[in-house]
C-alpha atoms as a PDB file:
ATOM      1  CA  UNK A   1       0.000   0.000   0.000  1.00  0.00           C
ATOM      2  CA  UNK A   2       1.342   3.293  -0.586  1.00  0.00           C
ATOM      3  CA  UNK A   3       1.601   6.414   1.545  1.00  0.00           C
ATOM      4  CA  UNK A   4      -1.020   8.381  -0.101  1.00  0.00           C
ATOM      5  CA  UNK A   5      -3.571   5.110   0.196  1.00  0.00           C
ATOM      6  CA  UNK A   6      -2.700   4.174   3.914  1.00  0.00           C
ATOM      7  CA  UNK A   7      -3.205   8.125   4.914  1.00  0.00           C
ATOM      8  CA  UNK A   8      -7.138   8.128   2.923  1.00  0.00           C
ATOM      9  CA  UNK A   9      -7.668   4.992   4.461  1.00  0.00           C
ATOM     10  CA  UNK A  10      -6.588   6.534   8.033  1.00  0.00           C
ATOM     11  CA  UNK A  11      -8.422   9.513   7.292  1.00  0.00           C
ATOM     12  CA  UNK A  12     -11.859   7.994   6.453  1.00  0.00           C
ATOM     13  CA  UNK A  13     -11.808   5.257   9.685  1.00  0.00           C
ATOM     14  CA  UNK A  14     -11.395   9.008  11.180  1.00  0.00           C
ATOM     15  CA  UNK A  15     -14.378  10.061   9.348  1.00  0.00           C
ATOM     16  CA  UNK A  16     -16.428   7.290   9.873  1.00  0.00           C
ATOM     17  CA  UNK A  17     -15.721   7.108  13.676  1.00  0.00           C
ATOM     18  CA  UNK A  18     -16.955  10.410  13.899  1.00  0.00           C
ATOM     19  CA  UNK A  19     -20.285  10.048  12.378  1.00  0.00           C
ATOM     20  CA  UNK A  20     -21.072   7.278  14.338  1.00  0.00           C
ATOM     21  CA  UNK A  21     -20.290   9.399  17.183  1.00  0.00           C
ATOM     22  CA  UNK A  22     -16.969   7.398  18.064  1.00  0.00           C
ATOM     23  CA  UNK A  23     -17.068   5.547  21.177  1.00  0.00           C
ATOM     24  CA  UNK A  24     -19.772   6.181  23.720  1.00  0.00           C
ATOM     25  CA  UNK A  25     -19.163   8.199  26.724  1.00  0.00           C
ATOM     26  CA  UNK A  26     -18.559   6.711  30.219  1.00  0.00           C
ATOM     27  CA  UNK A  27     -21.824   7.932  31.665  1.00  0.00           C
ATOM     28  CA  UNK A  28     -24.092   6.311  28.994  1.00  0.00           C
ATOM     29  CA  UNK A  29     -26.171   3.920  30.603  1.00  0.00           C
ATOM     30  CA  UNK A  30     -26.681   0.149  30.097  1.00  0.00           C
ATOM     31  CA  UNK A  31     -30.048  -0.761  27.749  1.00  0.00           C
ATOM     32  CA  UNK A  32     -33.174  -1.432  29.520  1.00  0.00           C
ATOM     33  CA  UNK A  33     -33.974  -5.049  29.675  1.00  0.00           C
ATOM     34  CA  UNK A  34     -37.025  -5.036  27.250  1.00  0.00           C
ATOM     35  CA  UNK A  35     -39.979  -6.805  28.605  1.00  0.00           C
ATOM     36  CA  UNK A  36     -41.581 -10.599  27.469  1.00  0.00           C
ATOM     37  CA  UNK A  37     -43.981  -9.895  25.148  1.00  0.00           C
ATOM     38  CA  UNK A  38     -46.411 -12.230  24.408  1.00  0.00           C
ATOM     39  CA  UNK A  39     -46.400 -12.658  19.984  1.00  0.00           C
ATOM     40  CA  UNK A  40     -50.085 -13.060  18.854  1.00  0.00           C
ATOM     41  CA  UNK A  41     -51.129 -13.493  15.077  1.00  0.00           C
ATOM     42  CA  UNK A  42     -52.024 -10.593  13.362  1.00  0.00           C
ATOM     43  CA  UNK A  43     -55.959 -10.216  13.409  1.00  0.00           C
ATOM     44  CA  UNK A  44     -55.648 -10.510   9.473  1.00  0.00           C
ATOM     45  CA  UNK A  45     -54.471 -13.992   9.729  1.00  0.00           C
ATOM     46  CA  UNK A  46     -57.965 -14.936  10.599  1.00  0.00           C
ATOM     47  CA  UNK A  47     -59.492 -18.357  11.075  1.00  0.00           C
ATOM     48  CA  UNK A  48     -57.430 -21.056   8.813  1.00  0.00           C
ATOM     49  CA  UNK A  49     -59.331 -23.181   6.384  1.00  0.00           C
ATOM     50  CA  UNK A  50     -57.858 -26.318   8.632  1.00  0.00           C
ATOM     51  CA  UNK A  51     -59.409 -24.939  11.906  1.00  0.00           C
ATOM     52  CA  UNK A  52     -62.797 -23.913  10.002  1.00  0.00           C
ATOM     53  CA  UNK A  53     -62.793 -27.709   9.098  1.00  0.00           C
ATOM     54  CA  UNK A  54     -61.830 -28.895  12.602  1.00  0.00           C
ATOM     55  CA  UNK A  55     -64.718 -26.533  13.824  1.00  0.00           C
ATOM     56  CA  UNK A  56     -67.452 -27.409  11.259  1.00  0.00           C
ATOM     57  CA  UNK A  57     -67.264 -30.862  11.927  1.00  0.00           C
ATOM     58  CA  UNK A  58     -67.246 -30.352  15.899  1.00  0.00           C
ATOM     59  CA  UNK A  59     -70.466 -27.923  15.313  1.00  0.00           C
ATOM     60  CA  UNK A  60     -72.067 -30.759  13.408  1.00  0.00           C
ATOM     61  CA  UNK A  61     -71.614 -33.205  15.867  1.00  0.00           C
ATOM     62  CA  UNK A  62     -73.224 -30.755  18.415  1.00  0.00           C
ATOM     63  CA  UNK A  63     -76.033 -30.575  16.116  1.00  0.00           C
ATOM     64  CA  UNK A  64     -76.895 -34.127  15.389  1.00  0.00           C
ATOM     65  CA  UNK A  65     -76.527 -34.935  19.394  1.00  0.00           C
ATOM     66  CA  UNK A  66     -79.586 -32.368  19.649  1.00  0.00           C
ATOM     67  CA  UNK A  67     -76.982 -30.233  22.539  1.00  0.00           C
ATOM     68  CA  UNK A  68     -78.635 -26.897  21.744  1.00  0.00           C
ATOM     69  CA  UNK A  69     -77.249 -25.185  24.770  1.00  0.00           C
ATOM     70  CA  UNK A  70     -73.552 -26.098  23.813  1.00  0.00           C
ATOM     71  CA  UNK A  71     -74.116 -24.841  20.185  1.00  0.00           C
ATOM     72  CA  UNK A  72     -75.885 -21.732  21.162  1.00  0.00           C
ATOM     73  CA  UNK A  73     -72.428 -20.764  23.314  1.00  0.00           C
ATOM     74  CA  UNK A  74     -70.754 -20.713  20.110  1.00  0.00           C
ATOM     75  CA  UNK A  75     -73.275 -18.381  18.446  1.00  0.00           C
ATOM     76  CA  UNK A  76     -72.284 -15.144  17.541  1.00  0.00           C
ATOM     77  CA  UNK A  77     -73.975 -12.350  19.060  1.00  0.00           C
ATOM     78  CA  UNK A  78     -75.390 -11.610  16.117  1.00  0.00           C
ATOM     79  CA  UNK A  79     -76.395 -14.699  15.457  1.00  0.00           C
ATOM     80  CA  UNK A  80     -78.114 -15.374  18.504  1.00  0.00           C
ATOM     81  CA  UNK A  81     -80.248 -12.023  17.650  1.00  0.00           C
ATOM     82  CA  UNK A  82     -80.913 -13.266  14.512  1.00  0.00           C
ATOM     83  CA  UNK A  83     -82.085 -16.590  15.375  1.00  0.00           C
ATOM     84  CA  UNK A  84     -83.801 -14.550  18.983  1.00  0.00           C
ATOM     85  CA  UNK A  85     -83.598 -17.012  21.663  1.00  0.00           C
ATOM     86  CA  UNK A  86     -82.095 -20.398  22.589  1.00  0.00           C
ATOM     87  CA  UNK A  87     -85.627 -22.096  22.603  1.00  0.00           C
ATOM     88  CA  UNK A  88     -86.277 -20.577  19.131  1.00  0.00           C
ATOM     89  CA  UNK A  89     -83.066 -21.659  18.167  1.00  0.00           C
ATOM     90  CA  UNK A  90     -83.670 -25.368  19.402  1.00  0.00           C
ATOM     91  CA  UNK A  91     -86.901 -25.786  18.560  1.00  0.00           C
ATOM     92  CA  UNK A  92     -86.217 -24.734  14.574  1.00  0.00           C
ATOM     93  CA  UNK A  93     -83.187 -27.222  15.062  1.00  0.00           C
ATOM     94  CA  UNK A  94     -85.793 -30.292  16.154  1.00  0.00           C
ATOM     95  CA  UNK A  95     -87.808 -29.658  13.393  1.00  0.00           C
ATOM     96  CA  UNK A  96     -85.269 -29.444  11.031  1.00  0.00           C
ATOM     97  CA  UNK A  97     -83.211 -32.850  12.363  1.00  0.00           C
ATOM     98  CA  UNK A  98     -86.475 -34.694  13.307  1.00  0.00           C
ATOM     99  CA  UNK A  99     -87.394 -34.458   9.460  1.00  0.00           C
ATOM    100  CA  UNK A 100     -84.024 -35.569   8.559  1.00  0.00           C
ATOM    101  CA  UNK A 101     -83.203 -38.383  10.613  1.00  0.00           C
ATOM    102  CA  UNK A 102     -79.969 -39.624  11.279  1.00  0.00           C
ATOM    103  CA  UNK A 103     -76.912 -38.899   9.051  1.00  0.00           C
ATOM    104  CA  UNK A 104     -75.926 -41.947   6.693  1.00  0.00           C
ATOM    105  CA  UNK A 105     -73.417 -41.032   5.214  1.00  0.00           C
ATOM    106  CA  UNK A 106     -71.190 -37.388   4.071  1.00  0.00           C
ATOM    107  CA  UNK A 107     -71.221 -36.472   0.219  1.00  0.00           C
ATOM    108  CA  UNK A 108     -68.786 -34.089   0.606  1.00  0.00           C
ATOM    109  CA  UNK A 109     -67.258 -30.984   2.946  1.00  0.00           C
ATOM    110  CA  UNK A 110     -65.119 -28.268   2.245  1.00  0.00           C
ATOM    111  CA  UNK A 111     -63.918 -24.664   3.199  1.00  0.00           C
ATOM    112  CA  UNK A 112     -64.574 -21.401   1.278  1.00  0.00           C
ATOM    113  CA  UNK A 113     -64.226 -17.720   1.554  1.00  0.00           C
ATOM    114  CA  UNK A 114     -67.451 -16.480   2.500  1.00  0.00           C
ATOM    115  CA  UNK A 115     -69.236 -14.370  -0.024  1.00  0.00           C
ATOM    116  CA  UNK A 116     -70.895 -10.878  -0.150  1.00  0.00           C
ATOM    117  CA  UNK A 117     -73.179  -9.825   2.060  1.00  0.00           C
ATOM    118  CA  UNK A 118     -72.496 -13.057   4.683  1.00  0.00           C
ATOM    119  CA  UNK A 119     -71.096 -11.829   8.180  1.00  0.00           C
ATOM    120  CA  UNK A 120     -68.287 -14.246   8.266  1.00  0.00           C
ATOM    121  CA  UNK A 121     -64.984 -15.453   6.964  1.00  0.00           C
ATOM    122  CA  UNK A 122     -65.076 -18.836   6.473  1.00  0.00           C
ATOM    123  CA  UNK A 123     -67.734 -21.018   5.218  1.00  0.00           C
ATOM    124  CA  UNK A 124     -67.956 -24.349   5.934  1.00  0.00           C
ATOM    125  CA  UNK A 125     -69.491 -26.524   3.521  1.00  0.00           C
ATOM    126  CA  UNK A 126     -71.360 -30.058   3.921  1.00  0.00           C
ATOM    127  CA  UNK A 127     -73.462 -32.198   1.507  1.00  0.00           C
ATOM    128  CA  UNK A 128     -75.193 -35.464   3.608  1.00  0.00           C
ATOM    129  CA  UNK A 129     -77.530 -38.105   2.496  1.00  0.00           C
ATOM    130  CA  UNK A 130     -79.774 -38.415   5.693  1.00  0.00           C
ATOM    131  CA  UNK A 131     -82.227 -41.374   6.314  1.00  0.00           C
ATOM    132  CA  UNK A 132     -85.274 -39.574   6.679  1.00  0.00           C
ATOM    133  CA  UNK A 133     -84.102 -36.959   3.343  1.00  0.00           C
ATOM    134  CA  UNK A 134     -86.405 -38.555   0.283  1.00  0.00           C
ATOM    135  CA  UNK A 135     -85.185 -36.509  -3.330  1.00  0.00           C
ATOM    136  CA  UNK A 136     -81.032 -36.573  -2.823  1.00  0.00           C
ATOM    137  CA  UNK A 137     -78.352 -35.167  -0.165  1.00  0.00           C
ATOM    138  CA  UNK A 138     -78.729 -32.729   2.057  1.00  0.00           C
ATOM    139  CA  UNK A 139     -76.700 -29.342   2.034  1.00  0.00           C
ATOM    140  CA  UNK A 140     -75.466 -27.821   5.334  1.00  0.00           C
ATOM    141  CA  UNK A 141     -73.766 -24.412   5.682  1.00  0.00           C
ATOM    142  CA  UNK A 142     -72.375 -23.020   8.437  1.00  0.00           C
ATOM    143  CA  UNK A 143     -70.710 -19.310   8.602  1.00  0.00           C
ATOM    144  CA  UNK A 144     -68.091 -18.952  10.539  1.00  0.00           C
ATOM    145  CA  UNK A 145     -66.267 -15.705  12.202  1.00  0.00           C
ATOM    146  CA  UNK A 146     -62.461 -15.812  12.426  1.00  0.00           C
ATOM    147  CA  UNK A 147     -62.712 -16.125  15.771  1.00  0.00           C
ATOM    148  CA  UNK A 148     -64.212 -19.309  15.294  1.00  0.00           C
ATOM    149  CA  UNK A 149     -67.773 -18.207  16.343  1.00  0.00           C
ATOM    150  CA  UNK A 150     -71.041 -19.253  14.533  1.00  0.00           C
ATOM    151  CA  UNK A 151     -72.496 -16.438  12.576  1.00  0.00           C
ATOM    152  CA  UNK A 152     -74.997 -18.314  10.653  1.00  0.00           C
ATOM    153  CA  UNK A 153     -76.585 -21.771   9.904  1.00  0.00           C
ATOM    154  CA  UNK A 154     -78.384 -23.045   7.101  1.00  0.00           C
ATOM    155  CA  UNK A 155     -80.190 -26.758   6.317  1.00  0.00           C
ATOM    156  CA  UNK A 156     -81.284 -27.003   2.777  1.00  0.00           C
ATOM    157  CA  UNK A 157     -83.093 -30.163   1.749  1.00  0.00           C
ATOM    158  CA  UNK A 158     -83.254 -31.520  -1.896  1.00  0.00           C
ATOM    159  CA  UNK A 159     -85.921 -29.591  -3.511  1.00  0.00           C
END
């Protein structure tokens, strides 16, 4: 290396210790511990199309055992003032089941995006044949918040 190089080289370490501010003084003091922070997923993540399955099929099961008062809990707010009260609720869900009979076998289930103008995020999807259901499977919808609540409910029969 020559002179001229080592002194530019010299000069800018110089330079660049100064911008930084060099070293710090004596007094500074040491960094603050920072605290345990608890990491939650962002709200945006929502409710996964996994989870929505895991909870569709759990909310189903609720429904065929007839435990109104355990579904209801899961209700939305919303939900519960759309459908009014828990006897309302259960006695729409009796009429609805005792038509039906028992499930004999699933069709199909799935997950989708909910669409326009449904309060929810998820919807999960079901097509049953039931043993009581005369004219083809039975279609089952259930709208679901990302929280994991129950928003809406719908039982369509075979026209």
């Amino acid at each position: 290396m020559t002179r001229p190089s080592t002194f530019l080289l010299a000069m800018s370490a110089a330079a660049f210790l100064a911008a930084c501010g060099g070293s710090p003084p004596a007094a500074t003091p040491a960094p603050e511990a920072v605290p345990d922070v608890t990491v939650r997923p962002a709200a945006d993540e929502g409710l996964s199309d996994a989870r929505a399955m895991e909870l569709g099929r759990r909310y189903v099961a609720l429904l065929h055992a007839r435990d109104y008062d355990a579904l209801w809990q899961h209700v939305t707010p919303e939900g519960q003032q759309r459908f009014g009260t828990l006897d309302r609720f259960r006695s729409e869900g009796e009429r609805v089941l005792s038509g039906l009979g028992a499930e004999t076998s699933v069709v199909s289930e799935g997950v989708e995006p909910a669409r326009a103008g449904i309060p929810a995020d998820k919807l999960y999807l079901r097509v049953a044949q039931y043993a009581g259901a005369e004219g083809g499977p039975v279609r089952l919808m259930m709208a679901l918040t990302n929280d994991g609540s129950i928003a809406g409910l719908q039982v369509r029969r075979p026209d």
